[in-house]
PDB file of N, CA and C in Angstrom:
ATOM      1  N   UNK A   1      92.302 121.218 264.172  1.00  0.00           N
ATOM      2  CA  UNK A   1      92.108 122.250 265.174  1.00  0.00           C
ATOM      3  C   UNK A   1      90.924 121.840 266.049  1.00  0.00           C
ATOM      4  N   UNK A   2      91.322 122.194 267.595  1.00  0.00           N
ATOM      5  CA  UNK A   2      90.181 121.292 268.202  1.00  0.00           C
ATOM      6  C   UNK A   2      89.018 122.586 268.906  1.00  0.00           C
ATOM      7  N   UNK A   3      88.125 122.133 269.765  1.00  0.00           N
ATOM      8  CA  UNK A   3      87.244 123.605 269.593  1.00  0.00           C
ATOM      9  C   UNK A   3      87.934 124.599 270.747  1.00  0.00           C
ATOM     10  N   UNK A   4      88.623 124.340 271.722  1.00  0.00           N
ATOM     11  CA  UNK A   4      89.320 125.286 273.037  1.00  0.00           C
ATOM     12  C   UNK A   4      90.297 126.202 272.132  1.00  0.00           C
ATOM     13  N   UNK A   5      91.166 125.455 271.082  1.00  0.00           N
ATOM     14  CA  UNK A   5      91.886 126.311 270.201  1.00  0.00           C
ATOM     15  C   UNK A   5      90.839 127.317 269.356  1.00  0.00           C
ATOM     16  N   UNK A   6      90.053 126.976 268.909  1.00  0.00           N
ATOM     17  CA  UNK A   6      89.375 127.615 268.139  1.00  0.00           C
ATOM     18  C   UNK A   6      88.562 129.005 269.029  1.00  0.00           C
ATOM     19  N   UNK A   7      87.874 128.501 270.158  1.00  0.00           N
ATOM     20  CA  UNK A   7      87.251 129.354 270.696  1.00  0.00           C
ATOM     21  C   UNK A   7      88.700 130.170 271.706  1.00  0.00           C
ATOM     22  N   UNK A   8      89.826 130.112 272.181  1.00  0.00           N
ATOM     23  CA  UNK A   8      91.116 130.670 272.457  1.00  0.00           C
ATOM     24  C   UNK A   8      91.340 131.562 271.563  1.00  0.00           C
ATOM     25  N   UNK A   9      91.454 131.681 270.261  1.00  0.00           N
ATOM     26  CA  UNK A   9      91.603 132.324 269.623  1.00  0.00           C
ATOM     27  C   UNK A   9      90.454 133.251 268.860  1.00  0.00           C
ATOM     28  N   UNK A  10      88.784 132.931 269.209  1.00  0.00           N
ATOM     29  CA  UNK A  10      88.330 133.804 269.058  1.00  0.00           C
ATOM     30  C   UNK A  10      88.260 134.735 270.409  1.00  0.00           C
ATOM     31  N   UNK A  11      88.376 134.163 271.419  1.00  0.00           N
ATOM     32  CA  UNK A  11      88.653 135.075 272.463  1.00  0.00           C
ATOM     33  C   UNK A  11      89.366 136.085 272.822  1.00  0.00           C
ATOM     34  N   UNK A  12      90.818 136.025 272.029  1.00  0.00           N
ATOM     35  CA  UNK A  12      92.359 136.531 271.558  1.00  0.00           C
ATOM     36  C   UNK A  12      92.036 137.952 270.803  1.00  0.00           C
ATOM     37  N   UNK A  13      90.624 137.790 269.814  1.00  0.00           N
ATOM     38  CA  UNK A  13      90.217 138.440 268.850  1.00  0.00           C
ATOM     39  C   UNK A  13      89.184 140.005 269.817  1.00  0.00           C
ATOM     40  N   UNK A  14      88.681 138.995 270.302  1.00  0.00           N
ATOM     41  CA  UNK A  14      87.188 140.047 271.075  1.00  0.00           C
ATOM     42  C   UNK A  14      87.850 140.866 272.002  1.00  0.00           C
ATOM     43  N   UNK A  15      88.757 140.262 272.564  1.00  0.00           N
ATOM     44  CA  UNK A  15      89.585 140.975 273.852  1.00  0.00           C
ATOM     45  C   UNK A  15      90.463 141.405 273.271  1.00  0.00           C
ATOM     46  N   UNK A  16      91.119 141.615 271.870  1.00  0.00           N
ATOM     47  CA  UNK A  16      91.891 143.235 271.296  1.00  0.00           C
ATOM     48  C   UNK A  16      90.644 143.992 271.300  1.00  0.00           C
ATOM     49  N   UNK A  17      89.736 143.627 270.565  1.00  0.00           N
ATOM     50  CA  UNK A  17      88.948 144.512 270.019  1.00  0.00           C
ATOM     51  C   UNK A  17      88.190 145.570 271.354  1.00  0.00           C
ATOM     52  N   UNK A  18      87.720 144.623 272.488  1.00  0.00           N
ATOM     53  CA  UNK A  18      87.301 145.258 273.712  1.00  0.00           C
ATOM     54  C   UNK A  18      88.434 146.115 274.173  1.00  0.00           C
ATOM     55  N   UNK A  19      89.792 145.920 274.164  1.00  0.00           N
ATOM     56  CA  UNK A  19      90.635 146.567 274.635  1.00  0.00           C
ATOM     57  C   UNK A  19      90.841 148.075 273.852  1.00  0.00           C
ATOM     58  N   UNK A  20      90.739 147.475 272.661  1.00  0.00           N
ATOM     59  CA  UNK A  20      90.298 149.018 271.529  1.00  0.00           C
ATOM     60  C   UNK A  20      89.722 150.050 271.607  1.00  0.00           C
ATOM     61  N   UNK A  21      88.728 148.849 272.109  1.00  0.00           N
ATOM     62  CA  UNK A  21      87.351 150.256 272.287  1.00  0.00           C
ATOM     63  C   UNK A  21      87.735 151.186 273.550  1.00  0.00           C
ATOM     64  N   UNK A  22      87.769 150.257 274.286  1.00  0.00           N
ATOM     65  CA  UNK A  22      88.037 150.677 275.918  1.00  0.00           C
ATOM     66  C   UNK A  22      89.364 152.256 276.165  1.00  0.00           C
ATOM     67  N   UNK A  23      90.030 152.110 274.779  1.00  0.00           N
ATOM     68  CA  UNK A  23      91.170 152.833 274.574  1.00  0.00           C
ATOM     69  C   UNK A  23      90.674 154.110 273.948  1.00  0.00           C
ATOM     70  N   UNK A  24      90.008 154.018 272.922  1.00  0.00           N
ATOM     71  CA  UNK A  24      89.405 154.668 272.397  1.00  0.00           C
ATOM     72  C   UNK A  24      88.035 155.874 272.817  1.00  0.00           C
ATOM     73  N   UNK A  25      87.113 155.415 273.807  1.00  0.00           N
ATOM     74  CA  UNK A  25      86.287 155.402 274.559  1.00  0.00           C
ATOM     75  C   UNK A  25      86.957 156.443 275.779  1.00  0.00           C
ATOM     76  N   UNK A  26      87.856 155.579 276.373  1.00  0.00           N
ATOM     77  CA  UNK A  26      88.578 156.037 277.778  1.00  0.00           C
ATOM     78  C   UNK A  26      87.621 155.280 278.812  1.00  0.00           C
ATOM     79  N   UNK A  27      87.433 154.397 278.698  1.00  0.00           N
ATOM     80  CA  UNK A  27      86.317 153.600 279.277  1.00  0.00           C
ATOM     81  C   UNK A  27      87.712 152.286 280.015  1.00  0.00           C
ATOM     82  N   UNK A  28      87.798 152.401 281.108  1.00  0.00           N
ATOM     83  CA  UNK A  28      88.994 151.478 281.712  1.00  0.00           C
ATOM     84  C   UNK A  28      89.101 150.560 281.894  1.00  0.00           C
ATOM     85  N   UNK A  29      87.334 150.116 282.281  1.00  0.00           N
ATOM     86  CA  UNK A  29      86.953 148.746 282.887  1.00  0.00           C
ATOM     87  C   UNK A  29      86.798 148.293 281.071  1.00  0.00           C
ATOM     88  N   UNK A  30      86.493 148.327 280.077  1.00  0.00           N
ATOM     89  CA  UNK A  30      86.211 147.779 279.142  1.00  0.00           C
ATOM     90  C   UNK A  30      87.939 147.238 278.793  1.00  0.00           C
ATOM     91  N   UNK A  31      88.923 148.230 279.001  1.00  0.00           N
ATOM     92  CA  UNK A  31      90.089 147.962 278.498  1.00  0.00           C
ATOM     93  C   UNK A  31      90.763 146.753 279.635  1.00  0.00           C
ATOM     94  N   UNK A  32      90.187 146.820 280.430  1.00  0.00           N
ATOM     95  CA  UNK A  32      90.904 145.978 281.496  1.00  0.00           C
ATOM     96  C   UNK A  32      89.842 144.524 281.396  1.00  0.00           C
ATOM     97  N   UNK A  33      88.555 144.744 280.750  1.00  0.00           N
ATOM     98  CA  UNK A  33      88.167 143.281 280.204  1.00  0.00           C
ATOM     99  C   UNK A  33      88.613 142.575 279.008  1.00  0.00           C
ATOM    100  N   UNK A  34      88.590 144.029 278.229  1.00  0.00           N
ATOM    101  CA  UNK A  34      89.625 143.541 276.896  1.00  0.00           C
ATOM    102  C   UNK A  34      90.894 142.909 277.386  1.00  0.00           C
ATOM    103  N   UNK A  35      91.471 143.175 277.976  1.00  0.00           N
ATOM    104  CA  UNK A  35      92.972 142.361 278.372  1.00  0.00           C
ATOM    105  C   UNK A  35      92.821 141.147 279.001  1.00  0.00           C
ATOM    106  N   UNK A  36      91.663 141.063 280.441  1.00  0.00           N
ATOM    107  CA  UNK A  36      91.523 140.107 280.709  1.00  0.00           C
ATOM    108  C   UNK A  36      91.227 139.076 279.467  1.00  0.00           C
ATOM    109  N   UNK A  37      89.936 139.162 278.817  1.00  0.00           N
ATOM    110  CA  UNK A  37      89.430 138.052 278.107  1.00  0.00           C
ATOM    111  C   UNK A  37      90.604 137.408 276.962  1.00  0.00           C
ATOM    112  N   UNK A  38      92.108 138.571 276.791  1.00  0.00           N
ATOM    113  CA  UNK A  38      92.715 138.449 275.464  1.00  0.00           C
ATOM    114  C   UNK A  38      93.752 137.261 276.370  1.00  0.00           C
ATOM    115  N   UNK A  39      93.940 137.494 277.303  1.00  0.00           N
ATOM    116  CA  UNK A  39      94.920 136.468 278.144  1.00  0.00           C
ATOM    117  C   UNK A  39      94.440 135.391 278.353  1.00  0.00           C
ATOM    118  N   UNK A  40      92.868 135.104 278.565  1.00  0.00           N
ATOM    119  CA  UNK A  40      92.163 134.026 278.683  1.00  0.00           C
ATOM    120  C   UNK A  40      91.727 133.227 277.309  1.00  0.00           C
ATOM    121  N   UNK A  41      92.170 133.934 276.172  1.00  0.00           N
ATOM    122  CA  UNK A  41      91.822 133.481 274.885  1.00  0.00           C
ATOM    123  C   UNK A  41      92.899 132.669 274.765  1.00  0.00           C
ATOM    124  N   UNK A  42      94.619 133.258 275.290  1.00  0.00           N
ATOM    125  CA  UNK A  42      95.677 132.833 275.035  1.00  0.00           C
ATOM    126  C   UNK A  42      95.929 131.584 275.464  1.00  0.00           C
ATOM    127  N   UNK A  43      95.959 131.500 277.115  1.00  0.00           N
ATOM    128  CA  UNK A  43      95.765 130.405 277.773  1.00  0.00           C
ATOM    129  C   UNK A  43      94.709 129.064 276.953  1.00  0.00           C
ATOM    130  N   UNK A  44      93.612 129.187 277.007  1.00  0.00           N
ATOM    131  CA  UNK A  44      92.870 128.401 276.065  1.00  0.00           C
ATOM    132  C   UNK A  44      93.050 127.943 274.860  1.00  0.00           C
ATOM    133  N   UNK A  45      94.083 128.777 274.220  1.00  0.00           N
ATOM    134  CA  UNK A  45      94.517 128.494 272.617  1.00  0.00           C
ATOM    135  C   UNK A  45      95.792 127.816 272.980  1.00  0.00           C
ATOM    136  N   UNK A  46      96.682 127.771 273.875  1.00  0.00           N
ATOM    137  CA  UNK A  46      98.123 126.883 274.123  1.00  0.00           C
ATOM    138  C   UNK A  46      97.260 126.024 274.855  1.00  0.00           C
ATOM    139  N   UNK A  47      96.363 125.838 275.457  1.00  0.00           N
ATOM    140  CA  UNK A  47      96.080 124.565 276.267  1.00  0.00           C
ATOM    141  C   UNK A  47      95.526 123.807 275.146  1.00  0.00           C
ATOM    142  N   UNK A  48      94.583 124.364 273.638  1.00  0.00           N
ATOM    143  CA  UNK A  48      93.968 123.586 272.861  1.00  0.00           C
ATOM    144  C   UNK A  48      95.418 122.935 272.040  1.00  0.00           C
ATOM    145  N   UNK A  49      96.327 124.036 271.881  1.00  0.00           N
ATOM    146  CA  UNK A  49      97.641 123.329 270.937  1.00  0.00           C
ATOM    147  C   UNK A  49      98.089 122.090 272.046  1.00  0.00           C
ATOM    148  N   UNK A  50      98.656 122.026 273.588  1.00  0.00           N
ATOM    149  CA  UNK A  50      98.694 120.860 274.300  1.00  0.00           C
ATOM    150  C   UNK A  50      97.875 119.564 273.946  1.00  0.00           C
ATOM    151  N   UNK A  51      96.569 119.850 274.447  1.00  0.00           N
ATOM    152  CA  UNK A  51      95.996 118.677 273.395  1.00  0.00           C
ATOM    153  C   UNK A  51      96.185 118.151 272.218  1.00  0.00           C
ATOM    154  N   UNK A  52      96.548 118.743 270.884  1.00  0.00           N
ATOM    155  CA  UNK A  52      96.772 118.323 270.108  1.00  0.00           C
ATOM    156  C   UNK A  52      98.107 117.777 269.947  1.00  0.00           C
ATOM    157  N   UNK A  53      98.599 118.203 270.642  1.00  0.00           N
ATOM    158  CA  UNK A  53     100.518 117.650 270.668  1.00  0.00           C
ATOM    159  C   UNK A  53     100.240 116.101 271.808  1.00  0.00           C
ATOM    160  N   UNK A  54      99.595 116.095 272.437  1.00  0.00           N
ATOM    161  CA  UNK A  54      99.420 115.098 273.566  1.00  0.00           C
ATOM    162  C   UNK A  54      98.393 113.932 272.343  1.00  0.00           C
ATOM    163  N   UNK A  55      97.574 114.272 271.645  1.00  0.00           N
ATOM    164  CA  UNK A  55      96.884 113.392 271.009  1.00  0.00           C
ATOM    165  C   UNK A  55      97.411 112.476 269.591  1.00  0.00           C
ATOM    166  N   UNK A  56      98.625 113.558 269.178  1.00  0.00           N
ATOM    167  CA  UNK A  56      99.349 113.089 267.867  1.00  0.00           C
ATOM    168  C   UNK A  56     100.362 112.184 268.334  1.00  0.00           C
ATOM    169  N   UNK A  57     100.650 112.327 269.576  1.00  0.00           N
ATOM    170  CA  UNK A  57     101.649 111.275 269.953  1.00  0.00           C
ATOM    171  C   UNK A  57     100.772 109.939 270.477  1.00  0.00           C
ATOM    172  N   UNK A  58     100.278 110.278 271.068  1.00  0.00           N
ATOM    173  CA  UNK A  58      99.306 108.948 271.680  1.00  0.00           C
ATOM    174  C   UNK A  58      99.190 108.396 270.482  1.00  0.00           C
ATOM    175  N   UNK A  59      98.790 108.903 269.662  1.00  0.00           N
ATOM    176  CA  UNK A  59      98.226 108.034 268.011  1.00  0.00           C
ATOM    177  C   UNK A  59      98.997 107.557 267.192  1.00  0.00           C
ATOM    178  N   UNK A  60     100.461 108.217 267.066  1.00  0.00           N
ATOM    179  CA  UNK A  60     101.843 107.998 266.979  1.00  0.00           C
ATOM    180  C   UNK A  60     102.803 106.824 267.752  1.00  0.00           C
ATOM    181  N   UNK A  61     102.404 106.793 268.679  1.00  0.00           N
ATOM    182  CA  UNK A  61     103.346 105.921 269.849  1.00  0.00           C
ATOM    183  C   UNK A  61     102.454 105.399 270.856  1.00  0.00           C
ATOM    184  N   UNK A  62     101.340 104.608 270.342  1.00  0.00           N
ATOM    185  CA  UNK A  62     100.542 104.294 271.421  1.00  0.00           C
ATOM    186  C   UNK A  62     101.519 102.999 272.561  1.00  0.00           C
ATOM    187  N   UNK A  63     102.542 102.494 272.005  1.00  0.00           N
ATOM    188  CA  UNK A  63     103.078 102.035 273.364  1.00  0.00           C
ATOM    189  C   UNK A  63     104.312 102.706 273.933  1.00  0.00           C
ATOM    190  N   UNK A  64     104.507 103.772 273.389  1.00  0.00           N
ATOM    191  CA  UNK A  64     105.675 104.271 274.208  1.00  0.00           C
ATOM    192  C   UNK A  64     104.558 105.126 275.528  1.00  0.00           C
ATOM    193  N   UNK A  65     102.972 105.754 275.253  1.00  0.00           N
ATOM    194  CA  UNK A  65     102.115 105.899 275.681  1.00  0.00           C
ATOM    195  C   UNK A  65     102.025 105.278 276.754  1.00  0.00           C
ATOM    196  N   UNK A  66     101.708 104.170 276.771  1.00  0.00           N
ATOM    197  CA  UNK A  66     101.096 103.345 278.132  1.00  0.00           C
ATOM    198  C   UNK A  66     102.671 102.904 279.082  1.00  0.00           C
ATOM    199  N   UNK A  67     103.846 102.825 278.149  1.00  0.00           N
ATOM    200  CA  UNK A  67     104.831 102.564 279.275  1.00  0.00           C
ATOM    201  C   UNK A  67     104.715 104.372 280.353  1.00  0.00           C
ATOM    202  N   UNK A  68     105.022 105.056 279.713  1.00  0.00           N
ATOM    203  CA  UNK A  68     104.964 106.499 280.224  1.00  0.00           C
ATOM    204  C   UNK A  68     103.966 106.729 281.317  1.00  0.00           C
ATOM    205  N   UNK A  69     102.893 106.321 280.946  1.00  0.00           N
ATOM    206  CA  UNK A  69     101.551 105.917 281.711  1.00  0.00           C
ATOM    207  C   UNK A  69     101.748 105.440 282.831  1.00  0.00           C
ATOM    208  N   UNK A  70     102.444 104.351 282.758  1.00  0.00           N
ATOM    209  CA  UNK A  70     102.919 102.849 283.634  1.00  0.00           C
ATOM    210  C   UNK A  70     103.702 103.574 284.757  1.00  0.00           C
ATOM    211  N   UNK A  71     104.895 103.923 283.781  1.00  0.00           N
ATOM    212  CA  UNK A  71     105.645 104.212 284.716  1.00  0.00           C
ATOM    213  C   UNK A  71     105.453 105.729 285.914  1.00  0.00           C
ATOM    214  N   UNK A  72     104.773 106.582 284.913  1.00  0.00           N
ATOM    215  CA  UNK A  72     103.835 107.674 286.175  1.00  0.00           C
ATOM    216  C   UNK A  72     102.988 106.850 287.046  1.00  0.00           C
ATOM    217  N   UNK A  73     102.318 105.833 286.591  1.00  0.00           N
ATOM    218  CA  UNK A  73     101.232 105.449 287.851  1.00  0.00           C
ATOM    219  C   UNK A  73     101.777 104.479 288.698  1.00  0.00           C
ATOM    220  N   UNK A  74     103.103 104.130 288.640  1.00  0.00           N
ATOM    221  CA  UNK A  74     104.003 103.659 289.298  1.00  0.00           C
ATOM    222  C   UNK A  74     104.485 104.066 290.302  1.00  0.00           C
ATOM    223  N   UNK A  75     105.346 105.296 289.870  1.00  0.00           N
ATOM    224  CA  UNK A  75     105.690 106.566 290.574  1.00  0.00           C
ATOM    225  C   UNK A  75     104.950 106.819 291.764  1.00  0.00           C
ATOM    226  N   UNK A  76     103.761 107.880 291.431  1.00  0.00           N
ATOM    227  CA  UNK A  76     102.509 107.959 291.919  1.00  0.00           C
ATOM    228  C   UNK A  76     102.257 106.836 293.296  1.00  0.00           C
ATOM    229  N   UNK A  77     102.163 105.748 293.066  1.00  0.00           N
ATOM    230  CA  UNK A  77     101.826 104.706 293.795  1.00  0.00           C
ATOM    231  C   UNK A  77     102.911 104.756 294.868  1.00  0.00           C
ATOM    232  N   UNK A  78     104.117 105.002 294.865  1.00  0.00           N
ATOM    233  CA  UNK A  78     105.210 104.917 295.282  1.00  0.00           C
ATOM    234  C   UNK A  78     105.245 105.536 296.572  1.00  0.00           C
ATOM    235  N   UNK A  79     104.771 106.867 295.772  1.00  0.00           N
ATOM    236  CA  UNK A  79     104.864 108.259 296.919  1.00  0.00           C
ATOM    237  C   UNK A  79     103.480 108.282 297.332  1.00  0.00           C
ATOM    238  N   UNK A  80     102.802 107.506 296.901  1.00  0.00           N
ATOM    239  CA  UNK A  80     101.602 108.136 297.585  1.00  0.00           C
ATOM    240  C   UNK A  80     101.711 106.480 299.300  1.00  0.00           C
ATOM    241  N   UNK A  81     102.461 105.576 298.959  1.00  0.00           N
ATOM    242  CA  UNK A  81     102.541 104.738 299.630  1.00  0.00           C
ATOM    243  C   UNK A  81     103.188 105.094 301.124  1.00  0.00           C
ATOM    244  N   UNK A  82     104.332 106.235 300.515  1.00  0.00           N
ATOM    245  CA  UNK A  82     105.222 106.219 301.659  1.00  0.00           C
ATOM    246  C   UNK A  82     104.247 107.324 302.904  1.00  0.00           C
ATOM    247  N   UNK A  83     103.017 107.532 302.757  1.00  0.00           N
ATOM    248  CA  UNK A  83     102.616 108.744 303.627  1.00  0.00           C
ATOM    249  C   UNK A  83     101.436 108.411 304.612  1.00  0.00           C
TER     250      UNK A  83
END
């Protein structure tokens, strides 16, 4: 587990709990930070799982890696030529 997952998911945690209160309270702006921060925990916790899916393969297939590589910075070169 890498630390964006880790801190994603404590973020996931604080922003129910702010949303709780905020519910509880009747306090709107707390519930509407609670939601914000719980969506921003989410985002951060699938971007930390991306990394780890992007790093097990690299370590897994380090030359199917660099053709993939190759052939994007190929690409890339291609279109960036024609402009």
């Amino acid at each position: 587990m890498n630390s964006d997952k880790i801190n994603g998911v404590m973020d996931k945690v604080v922003g129910k709990a702010q949303e709780a209160a905020g519910d509880m309270t009747g306090d709107e702006q707390l519930q509407a930070e609670g939601t914000a921060r719980y969506v921003a925990g989410t985002v951060q916790e699938k971007y930390g799982d991306a990394l780890n899916c992007i790093s097990d393969v690299v370590r897994k297939k380090p030359i199917t890696t660099l053709a993939i590589f190759a052939g994007v910075s190929l690409l890339a070169g291609l279109l960036l030529r024609r402009r």
